[in-house]
C-alpha atoms as a PDB file:
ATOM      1  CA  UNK A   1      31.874  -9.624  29.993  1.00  0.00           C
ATOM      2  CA  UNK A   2      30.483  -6.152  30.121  1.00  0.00           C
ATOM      3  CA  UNK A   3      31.435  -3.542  33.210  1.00  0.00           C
ATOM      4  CA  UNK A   4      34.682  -3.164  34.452  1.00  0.00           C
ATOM      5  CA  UNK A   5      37.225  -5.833  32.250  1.00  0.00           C
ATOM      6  CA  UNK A   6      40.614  -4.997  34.259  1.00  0.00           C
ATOM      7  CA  UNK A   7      39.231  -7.018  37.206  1.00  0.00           C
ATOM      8  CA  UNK A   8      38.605 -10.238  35.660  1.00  0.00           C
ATOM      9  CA  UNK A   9      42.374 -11.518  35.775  1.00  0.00           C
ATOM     10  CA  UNK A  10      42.436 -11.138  39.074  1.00  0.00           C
ATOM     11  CA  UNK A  11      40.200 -14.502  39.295  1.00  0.00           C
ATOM     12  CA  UNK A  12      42.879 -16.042  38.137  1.00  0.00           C
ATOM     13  CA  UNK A  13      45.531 -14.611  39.941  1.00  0.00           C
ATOM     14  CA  UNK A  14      43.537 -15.440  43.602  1.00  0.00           C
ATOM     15  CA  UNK A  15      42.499 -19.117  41.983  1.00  0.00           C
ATOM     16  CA  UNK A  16      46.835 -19.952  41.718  1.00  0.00           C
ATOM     17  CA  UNK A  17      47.517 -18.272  45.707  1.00  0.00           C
ATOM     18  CA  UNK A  18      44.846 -20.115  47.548  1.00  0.00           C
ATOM     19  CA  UNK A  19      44.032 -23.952  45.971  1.00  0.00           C
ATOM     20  CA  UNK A  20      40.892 -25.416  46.758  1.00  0.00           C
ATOM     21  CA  UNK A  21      39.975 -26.566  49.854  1.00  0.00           C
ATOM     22  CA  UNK A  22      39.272 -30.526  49.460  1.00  0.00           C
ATOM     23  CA  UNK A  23      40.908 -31.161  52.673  1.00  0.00           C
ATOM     24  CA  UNK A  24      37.548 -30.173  54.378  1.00  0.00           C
ATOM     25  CA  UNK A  25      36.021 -33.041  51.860  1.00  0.00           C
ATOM     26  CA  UNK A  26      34.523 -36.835  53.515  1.00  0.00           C
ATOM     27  CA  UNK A  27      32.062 -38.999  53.078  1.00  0.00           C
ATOM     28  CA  UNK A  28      29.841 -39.682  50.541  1.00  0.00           C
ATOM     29  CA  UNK A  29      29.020 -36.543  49.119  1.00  0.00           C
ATOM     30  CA  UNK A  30      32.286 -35.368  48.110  1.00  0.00           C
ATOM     31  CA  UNK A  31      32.198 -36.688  44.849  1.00  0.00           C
ATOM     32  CA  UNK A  32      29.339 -34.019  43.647  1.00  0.00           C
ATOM     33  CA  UNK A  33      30.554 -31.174  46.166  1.00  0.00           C
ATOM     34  CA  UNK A  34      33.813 -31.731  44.171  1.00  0.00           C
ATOM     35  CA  UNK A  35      31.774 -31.232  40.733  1.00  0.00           C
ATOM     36  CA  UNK A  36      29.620 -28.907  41.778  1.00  0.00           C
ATOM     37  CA  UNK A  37      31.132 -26.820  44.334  1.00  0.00           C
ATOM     38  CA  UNK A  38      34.632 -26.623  44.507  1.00  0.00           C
ATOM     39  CA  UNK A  39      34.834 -25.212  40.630  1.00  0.00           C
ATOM     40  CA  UNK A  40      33.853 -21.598  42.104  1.00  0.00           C
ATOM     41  CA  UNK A  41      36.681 -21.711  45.198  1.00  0.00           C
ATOM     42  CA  UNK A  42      38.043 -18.666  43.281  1.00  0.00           C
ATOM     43  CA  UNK A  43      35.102 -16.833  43.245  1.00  0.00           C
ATOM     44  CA  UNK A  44      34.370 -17.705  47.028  1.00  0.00           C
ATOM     45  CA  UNK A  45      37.580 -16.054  47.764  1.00  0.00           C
ATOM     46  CA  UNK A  46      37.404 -13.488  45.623  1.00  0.00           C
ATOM     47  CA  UNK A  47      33.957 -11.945  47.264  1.00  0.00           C
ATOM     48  CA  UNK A  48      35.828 -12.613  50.799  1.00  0.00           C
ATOM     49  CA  UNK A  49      38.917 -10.630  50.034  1.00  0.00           C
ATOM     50  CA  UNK A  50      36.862  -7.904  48.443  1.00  0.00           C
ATOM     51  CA  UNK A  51      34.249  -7.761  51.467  1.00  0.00           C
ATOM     52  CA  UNK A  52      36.940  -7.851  54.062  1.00  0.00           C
ATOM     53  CA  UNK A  53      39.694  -6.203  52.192  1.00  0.00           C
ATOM     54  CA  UNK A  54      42.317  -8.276  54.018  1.00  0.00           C
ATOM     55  CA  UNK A  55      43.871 -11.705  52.349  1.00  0.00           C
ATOM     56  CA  UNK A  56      43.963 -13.618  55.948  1.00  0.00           C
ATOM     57  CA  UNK A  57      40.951 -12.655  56.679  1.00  0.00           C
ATOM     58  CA  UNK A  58      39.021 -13.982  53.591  1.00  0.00           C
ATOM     59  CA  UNK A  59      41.124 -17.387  54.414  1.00  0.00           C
ATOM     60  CA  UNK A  60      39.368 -17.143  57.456  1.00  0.00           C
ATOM     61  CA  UNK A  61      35.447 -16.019  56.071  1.00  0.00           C
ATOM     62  CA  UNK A  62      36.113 -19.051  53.201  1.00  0.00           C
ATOM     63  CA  UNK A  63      36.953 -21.997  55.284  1.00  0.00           C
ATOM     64  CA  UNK A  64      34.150 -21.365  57.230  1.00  0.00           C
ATOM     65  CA  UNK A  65      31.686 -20.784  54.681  1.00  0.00           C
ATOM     66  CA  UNK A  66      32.938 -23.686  52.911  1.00  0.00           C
ATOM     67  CA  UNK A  67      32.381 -25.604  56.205  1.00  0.00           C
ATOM     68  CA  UNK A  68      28.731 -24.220  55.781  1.00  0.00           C
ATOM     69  CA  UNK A  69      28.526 -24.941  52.411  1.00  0.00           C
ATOM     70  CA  UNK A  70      29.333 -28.998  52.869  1.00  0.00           C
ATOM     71  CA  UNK A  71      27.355 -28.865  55.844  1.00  0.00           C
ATOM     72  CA  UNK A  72      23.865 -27.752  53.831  1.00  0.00           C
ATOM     73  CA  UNK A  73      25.022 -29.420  50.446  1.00  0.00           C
ATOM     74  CA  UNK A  74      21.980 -31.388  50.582  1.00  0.00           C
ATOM     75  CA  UNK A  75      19.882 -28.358  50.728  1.00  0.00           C
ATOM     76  CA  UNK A  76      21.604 -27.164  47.067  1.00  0.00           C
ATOM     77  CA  UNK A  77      19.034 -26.017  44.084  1.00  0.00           C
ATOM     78  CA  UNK A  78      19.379 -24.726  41.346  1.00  0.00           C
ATOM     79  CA  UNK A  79      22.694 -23.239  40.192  1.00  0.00           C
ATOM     80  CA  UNK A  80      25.452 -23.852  42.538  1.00  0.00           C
ATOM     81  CA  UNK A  81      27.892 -20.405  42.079  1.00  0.00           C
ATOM     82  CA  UNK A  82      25.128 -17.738  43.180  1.00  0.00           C
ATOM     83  CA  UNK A  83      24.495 -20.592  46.461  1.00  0.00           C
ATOM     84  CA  UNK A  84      28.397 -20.504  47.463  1.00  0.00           C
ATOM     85  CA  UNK A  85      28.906 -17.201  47.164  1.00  0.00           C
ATOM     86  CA  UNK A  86      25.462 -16.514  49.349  1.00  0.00           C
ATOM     87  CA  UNK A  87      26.994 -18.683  51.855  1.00  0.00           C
ATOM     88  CA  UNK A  88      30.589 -16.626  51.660  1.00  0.00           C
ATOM     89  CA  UNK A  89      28.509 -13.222  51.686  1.00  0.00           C
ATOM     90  CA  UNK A  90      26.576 -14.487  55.117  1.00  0.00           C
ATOM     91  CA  UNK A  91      29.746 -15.320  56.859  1.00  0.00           C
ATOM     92  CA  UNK A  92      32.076 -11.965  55.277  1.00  0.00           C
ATOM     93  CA  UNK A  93      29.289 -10.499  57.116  1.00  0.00           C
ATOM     94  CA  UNK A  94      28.927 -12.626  60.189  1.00  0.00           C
ATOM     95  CA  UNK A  95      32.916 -11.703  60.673  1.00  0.00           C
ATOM     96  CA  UNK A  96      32.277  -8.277  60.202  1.00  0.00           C
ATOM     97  CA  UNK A  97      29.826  -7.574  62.990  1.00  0.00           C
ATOM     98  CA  UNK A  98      32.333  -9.294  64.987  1.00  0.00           C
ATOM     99  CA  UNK A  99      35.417  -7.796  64.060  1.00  0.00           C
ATOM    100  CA  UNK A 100      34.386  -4.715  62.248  1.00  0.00           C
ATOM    101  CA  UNK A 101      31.179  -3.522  62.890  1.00  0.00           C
ATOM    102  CA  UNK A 102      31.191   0.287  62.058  1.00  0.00           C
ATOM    103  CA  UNK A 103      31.833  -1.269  58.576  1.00  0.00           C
ATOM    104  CA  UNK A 104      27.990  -3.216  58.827  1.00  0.00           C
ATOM    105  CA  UNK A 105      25.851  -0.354  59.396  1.00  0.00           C
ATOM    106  CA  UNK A 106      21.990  -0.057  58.935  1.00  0.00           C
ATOM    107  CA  UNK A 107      21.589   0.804  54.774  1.00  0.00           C
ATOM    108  CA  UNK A 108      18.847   2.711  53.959  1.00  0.00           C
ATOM    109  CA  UNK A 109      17.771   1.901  50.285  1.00  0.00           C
ATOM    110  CA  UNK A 110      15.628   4.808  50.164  1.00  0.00           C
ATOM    111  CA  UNK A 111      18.897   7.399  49.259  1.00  0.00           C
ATOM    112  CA  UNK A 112      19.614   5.482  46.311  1.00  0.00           C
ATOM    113  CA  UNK A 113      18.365   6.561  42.610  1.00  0.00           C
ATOM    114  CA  UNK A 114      16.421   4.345  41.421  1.00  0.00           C
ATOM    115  CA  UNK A 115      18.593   5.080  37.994  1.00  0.00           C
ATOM    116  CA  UNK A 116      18.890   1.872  36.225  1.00  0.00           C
ATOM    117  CA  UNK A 117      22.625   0.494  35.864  1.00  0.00           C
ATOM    118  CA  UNK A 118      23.597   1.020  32.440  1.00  0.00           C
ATOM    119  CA  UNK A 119      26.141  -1.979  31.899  1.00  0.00           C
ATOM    120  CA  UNK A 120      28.588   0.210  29.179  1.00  0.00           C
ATOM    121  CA  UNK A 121      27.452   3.558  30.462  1.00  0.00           C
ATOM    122  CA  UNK A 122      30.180   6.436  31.317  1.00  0.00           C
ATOM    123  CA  UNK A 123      31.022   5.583  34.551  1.00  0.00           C
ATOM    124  CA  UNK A 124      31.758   1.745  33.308  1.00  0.00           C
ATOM    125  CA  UNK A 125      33.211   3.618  30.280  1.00  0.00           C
ATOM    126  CA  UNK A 126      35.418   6.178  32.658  1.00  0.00           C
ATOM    127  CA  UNK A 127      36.835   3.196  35.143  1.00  0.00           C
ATOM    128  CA  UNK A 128      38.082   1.420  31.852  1.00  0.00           C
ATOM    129  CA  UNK A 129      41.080   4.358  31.700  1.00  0.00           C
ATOM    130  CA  UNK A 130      42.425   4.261  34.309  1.00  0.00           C
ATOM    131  CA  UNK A 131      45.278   1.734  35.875  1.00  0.00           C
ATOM    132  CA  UNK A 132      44.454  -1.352  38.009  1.00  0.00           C
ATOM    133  CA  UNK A 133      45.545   0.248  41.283  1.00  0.00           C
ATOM    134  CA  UNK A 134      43.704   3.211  41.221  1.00  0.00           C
ATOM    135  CA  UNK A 135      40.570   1.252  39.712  1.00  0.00           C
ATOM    136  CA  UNK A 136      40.999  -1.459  43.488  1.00  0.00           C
ATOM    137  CA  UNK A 137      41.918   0.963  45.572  1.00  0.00           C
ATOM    138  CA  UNK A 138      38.680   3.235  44.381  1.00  0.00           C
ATOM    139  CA  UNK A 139      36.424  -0.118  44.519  1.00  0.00           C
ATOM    140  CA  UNK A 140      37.830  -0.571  48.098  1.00  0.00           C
ATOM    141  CA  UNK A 141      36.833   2.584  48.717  1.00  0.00           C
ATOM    142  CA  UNK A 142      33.238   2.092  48.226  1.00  0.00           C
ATOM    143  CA  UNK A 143      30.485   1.653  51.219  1.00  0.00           C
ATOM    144  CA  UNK A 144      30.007  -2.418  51.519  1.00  0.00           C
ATOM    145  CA  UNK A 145      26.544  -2.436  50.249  1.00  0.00           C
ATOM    146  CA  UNK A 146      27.881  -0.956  46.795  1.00  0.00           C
ATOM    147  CA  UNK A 147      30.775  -2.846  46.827  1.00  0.00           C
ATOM    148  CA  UNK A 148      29.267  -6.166  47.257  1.00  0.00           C
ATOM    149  CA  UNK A 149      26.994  -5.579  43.831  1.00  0.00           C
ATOM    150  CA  UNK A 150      29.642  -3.964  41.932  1.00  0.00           C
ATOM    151  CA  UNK A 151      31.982  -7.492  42.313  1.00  0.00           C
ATOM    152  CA  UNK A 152      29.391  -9.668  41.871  1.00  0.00           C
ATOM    153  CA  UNK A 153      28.259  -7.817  38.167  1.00  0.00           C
ATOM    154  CA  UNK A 154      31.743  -6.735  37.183  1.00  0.00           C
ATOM    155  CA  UNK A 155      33.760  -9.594  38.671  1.00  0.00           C
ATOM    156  CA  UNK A 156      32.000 -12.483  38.635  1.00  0.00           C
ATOM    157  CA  UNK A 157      29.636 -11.573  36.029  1.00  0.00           C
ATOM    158  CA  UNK A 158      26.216 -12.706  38.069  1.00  0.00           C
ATOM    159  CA  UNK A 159      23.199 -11.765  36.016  1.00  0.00           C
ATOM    160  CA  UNK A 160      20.446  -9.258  38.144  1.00  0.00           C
ATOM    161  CA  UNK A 161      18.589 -12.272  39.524  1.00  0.00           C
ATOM    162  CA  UNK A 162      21.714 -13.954  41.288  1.00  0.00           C
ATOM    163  CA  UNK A 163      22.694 -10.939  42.784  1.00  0.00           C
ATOM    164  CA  UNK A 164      19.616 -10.395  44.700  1.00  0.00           C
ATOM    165  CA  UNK A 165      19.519 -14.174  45.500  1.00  0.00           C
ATOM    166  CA  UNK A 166      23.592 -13.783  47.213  1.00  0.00           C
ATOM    167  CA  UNK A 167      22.559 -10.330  48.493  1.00  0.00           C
ATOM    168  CA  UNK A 168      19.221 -11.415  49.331  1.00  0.00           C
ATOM    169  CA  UNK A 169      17.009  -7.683  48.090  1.00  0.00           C
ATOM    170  CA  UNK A 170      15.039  -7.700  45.523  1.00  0.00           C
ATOM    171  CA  UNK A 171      16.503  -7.171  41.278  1.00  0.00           C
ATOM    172  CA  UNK A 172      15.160  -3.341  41.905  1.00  0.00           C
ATOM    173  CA  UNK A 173      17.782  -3.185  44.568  1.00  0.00           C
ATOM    174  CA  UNK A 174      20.337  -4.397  42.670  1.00  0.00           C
ATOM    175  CA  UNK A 175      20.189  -2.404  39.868  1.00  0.00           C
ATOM    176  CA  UNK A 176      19.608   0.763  41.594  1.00  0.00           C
ATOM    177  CA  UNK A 177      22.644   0.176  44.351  1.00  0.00           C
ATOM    178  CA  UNK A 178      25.152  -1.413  41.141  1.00  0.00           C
ATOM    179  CA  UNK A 179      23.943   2.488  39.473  1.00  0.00           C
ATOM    180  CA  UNK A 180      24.856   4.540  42.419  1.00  0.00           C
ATOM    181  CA  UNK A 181      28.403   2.020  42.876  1.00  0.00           C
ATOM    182  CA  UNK A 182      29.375   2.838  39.585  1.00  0.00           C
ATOM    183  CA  UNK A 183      28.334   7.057  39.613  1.00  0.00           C
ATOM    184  CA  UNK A 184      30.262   6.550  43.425  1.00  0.00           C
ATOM    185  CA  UNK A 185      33.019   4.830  41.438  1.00  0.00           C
ATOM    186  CA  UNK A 186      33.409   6.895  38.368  1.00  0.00           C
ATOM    187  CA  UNK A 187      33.512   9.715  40.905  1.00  0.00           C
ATOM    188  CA  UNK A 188      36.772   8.540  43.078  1.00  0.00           C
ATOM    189  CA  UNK A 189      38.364   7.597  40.340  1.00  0.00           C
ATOM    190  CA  UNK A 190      37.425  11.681  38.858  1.00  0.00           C
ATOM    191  CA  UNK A 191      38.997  12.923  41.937  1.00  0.00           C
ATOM    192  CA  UNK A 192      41.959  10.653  41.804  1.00  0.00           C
ATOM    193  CA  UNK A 193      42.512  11.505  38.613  1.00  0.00           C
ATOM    194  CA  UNK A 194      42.528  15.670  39.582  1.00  0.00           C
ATOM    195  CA  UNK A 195      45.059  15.263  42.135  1.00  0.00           C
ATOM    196  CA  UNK A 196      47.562  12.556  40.249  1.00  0.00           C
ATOM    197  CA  UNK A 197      47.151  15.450  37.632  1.00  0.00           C
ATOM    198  CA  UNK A 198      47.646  18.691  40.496  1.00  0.00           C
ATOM    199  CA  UNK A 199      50.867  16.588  42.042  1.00  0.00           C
ATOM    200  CA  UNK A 200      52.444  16.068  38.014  1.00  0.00           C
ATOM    201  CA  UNK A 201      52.523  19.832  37.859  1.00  0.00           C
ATOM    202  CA  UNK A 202      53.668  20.641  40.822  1.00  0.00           C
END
């Protein structure tokens, strides 16, 4: 996987803390919701957490998405993973406008650079050096239209073309949004880097 590699154990990590949700499972369907679905329950949760930034309230955003997600099974084409975690974007930001809504602000497209995202470029080169702390708390840091693209590349390693079908903007969008996330990126991490460095010497 190209992008940003420290991120990808924490898949793993989330997948062992919160096991899949087949209470929420009946009737005749289960069988291929099981097969099809339930395989990207880490990933579900992993979007929620990042979107919300709070472990309870992902639990939260997940069971009801996952809720959604039985309840419009039928309605399934194509590749299930980019579905799900279209469904789990809708209701992070569905809990949002309730609960947070400063965070869900009207994004104007038009002050991005429409620079293409360069998948082993310096920035993605840059986050690579620095510790796994730093590297969350700077992702966490980012404005939730960036934030959302730069976990769906980096972390769950969605092609172009399933991030604008979760996100719902055209490829364009994504690629110029995932440039500015990492140049916004590479930058906090720059600055955290400058003072970690100011406070050794002092």
């Amino acid at each position: 996987m190209t992008g940003i590699p420290m991120l990808a154990s924490q898949s793993l990590q989330l997948q062992e803390a919160h096991p899949e949700p087949s209470h929420l499972l009946s009737g005749g369907r289960k069988r291929r919701f099981e097969q099809q679905v339930l395989p990207h329950f880490a990933a579900a949760y992993n979007l929620a957490r990042w979107l919300t930034r709070n472990d309870h309230d992902a639990q939260d955003v997940v069971q009801e998405a996952f809720l959604r997600a039985y309840r419009f099974f039928d309605g399934l084409r194509g590749e299930a993973k980019p579905w799900l975690l279209a469904i789990v974007r809708n209701a992070c930001f569905t809990w949002m406008q309730a609960n947070r809504p400063v965070e869900v602000v009207a994004f104007d497209d038009g002050i991005v650079d429409t620079v293409p995202a360069d998948d082993d470029g310096p920035e993605a080169q840059a986050a690579r050096s620095f510790d796994r702390r730093m590297l969350n708390e700077a992702i966490a840091g980012l404005p939730l239209p960036f934030r959302e693209v730069l976990i769906l590349r980096e972390l769950e390693d969605l092609s172009y073309k399933e991030i604008a079908r979760v996100a719902d903007v055209p490829i364009g969008t994504v690629m110029s949004r995932l440039a500015r996330a990492r140049r916004l990126l590479a930058a906090s991490l720059r600055d955290a880097s400058n003072i970690s460095g100011t406070q050794e010497r002092t």
